[in-house]
N, C-alpha and C. Protein backbone atom coordinates (compact mmCIF):
# COMPACT_ATOMS: atom_id res chain seq x y z
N UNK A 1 20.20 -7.71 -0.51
CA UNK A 1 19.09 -7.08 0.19
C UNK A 1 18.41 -6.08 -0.72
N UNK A 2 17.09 -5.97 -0.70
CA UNK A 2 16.17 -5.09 -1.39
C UNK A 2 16.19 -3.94 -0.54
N UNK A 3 16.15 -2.85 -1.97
CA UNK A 3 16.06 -1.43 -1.18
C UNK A 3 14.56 -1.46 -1.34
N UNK A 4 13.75 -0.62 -0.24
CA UNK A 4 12.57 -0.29 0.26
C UNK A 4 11.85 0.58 -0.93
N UNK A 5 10.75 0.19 -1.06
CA UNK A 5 9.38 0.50 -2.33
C UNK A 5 9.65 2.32 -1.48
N UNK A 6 9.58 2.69 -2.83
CA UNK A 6 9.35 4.22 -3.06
C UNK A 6 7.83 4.59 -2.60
N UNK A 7 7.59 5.82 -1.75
CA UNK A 7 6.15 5.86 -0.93
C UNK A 7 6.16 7.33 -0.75
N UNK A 8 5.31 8.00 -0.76
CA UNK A 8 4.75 8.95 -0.23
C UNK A 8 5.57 9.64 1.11
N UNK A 9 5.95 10.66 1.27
CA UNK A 9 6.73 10.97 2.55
C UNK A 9 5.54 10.85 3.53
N UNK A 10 4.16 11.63 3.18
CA UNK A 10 3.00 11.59 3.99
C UNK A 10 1.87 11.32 3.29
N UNK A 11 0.96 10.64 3.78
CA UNK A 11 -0.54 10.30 3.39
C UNK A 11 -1.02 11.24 2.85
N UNK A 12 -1.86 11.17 1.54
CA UNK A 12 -2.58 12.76 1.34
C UNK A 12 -3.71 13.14 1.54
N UNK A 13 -4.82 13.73 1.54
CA UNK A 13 -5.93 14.09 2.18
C UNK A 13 -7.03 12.74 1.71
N UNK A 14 -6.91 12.31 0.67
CA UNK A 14 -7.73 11.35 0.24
C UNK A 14 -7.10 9.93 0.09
N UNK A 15 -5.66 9.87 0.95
CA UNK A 15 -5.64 8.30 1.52
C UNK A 15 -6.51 7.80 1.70
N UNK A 16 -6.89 5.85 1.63
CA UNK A 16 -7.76 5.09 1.99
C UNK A 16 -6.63 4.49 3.64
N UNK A 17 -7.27 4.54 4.08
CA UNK A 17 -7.24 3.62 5.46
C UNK A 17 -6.96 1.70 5.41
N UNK A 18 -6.26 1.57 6.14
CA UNK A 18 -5.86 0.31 6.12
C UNK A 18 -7.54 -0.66 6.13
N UNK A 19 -8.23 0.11 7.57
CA UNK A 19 -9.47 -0.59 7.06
C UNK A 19 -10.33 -0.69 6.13
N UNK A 20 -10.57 0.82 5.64
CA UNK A 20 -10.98 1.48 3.85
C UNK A 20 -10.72 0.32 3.31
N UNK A 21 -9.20 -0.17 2.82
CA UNK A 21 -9.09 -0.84 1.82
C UNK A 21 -9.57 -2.34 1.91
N UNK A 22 -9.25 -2.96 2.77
CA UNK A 22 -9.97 -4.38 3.68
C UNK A 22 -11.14 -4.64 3.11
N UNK A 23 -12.09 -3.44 3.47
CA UNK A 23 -13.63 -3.23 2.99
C UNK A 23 -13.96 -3.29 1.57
N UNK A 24 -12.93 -3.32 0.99
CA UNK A 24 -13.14 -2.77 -0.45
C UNK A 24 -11.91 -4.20 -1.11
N UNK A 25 -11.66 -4.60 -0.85
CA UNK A 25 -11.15 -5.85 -1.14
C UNK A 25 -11.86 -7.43 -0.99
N UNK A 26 -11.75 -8.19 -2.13
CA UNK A 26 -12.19 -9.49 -2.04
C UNK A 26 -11.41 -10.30 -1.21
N UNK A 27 -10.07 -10.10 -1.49
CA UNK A 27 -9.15 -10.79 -0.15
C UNK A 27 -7.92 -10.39 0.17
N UNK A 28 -7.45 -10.67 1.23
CA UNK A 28 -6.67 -10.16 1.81
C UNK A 28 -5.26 -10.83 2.74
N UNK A 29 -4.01 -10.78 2.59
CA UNK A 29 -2.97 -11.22 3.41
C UNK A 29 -2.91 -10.75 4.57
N UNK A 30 -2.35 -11.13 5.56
CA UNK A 30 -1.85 -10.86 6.86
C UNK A 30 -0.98 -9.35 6.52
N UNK A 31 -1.16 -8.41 7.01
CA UNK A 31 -0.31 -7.31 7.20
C UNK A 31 1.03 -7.69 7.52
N UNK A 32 2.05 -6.80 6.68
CA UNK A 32 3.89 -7.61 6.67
C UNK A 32 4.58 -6.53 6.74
N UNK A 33 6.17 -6.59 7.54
CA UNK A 33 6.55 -5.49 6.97
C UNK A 33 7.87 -6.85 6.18
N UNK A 34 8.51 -6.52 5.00
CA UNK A 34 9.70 -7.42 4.91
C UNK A 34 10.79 -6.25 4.20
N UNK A 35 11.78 -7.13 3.40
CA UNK A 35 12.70 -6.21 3.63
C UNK A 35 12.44 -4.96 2.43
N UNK A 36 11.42 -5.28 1.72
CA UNK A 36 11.01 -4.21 0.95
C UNK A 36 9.87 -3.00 1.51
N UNK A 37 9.96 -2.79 2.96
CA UNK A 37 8.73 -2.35 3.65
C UNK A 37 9.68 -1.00 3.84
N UNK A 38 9.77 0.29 3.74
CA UNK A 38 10.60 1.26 4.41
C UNK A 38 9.75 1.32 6.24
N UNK A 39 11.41 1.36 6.48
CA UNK A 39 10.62 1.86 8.29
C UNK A 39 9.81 2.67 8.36
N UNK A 40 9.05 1.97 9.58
CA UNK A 40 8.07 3.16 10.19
C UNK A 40 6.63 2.33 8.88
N UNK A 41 6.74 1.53 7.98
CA UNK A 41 5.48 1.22 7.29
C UNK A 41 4.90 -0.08 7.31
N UNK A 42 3.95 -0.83 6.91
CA UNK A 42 3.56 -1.68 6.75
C UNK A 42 3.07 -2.04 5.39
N UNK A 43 2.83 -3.44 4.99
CA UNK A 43 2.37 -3.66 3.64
C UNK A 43 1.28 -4.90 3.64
N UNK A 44 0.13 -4.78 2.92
CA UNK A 44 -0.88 -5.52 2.65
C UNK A 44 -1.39 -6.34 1.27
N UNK A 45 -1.19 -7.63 0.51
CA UNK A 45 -1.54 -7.91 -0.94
C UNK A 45 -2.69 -8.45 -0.60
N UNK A 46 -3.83 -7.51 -1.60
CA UNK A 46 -5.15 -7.82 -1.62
C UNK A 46 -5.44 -7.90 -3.15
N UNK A 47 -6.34 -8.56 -2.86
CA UNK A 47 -7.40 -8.67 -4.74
C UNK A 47 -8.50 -7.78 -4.70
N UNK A 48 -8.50 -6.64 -5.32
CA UNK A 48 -9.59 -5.73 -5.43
C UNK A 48 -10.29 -5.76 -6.97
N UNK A 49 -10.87 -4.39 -7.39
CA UNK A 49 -10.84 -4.19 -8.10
C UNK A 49 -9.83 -4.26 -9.90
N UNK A 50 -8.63 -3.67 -8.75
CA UNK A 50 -7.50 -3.47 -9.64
C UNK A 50 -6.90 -5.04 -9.99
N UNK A 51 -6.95 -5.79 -9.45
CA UNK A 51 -6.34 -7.04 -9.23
C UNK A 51 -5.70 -7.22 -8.10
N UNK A 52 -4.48 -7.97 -8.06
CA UNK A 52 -3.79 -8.38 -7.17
C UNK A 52 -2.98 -6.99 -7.02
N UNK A 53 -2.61 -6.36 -5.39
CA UNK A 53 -2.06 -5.36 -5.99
C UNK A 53 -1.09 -5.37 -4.46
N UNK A 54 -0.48 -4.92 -3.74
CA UNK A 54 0.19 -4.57 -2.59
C UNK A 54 0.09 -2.97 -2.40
N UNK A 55 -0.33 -3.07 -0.86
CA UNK A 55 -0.35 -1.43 -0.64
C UNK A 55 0.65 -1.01 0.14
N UNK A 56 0.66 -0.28 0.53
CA UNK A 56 1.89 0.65 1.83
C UNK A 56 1.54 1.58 2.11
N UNK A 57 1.56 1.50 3.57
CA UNK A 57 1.00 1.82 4.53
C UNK A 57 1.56 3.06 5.66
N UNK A 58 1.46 4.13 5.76
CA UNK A 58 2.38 4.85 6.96
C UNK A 58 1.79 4.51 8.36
N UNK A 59 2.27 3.84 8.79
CA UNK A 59 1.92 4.07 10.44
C UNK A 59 2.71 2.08 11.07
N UNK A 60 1.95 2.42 12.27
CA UNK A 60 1.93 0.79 13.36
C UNK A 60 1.48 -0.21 12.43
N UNK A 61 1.68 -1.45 12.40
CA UNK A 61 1.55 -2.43 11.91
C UNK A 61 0.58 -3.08 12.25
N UNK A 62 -0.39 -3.18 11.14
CA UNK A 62 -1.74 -3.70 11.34
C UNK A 62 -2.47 -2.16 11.51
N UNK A 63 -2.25 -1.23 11.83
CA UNK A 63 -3.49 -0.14 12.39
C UNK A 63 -4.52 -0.01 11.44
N UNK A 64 -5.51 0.11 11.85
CA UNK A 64 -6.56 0.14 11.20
C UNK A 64 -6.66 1.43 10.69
N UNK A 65 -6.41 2.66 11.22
CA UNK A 65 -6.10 3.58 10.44
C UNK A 65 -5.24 4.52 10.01
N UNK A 66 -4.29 3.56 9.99
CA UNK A 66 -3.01 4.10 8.79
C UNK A 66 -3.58 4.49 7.65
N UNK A 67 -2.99 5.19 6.75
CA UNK A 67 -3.26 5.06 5.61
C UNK A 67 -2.48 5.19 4.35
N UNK A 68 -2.50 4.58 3.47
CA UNK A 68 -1.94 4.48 2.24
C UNK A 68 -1.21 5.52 1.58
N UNK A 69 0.16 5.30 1.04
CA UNK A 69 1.13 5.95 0.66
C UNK A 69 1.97 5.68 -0.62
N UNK A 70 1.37 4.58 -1.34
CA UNK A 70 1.62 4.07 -2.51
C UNK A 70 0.96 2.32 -2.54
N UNK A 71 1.54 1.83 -3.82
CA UNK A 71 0.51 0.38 -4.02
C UNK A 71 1.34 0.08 -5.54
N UNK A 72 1.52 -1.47 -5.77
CA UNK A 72 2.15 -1.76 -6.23
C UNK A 72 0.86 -2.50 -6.88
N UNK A 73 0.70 -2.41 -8.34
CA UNK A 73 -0.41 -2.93 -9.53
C UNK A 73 0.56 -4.39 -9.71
N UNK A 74 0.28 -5.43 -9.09
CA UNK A 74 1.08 -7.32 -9.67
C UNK A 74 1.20 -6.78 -11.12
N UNK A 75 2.18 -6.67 -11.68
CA UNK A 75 2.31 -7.64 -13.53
C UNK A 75 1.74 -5.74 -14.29
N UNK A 76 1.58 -4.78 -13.43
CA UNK A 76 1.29 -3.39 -14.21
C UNK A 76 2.94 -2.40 -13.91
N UNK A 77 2.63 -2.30 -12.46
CA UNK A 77 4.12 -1.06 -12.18
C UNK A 77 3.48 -0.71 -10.70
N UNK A 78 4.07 0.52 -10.36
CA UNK A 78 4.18 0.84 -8.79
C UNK A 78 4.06 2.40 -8.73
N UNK A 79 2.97 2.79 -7.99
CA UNK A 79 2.18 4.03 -7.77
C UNK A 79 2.11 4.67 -6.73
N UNK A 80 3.22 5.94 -6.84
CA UNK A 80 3.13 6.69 -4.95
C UNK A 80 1.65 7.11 -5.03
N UNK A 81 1.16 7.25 -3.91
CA UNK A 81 -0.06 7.86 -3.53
C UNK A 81 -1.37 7.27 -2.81
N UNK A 82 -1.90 7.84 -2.42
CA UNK A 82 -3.08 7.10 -1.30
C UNK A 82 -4.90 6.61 -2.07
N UNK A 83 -4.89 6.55 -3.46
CA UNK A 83 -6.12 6.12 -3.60
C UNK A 83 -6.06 4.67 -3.82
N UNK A 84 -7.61 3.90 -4.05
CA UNK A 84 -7.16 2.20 -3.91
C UNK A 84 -6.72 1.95 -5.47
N UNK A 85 -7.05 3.10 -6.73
CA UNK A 85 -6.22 2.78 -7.86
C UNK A 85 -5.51 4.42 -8.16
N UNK A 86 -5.15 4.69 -9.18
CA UNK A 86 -4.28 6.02 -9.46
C UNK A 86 -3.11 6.11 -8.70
N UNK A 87 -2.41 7.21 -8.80
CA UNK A 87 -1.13 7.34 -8.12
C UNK A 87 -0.12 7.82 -9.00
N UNK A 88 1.19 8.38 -8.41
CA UNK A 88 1.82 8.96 -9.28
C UNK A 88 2.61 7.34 -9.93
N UNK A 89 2.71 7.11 -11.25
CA UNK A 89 3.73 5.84 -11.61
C UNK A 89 5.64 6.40 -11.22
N UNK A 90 5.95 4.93 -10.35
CA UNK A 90 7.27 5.22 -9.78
C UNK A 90 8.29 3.94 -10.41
N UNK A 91 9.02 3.70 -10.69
CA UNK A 91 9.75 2.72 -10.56
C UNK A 91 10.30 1.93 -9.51
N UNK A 92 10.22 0.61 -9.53
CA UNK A 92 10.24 -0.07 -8.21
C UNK A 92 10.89 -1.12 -8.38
């Protein structure tokens, strides 16, 4: 079993929103939690800017405005924090 992606205890003032990011994405997966999701979060892989990237989410599953607590860059590394790129780099 996978231990749960390292995240933000709380959203920070300039989190993007589950919908924020939607808007700002070319495409988008079904909202998931699996066994890499810590309770209480949700997770989204979209193609933005950054590329392919996975976000995480604090709140209900699916809410539209949850907001972002880290994001995982495909094929770069894994970033606590709430913007759709930057973040602190974490190991994951």
């Amino acid at each position: 079993m996978s231990n749960p992606v390292p995240v933000a205890d709380e959203p920070d003032s300039t989190a993007v929103t589950y919908r924020e990011l939607l808007q700002h994405s070319t495409s988008a997966s079904e909202a998931f939690v699996d066994v890499q999701t810590p309770p209480g979060h949700f997770g989204v892989v979209v193609k933005n800017v950054g590329g392919v990237q996975t976000y995480w989410f604090k709140g209900t599953l699916g809410d539209p405005a949850a907001r972002t607590v880290a994001r995982t860059q495909h094929g770069v590394g894994h970033y606590i924090g709430g913007g759709v790129l930057g973040g602190t780099p974490a190991a994951h």
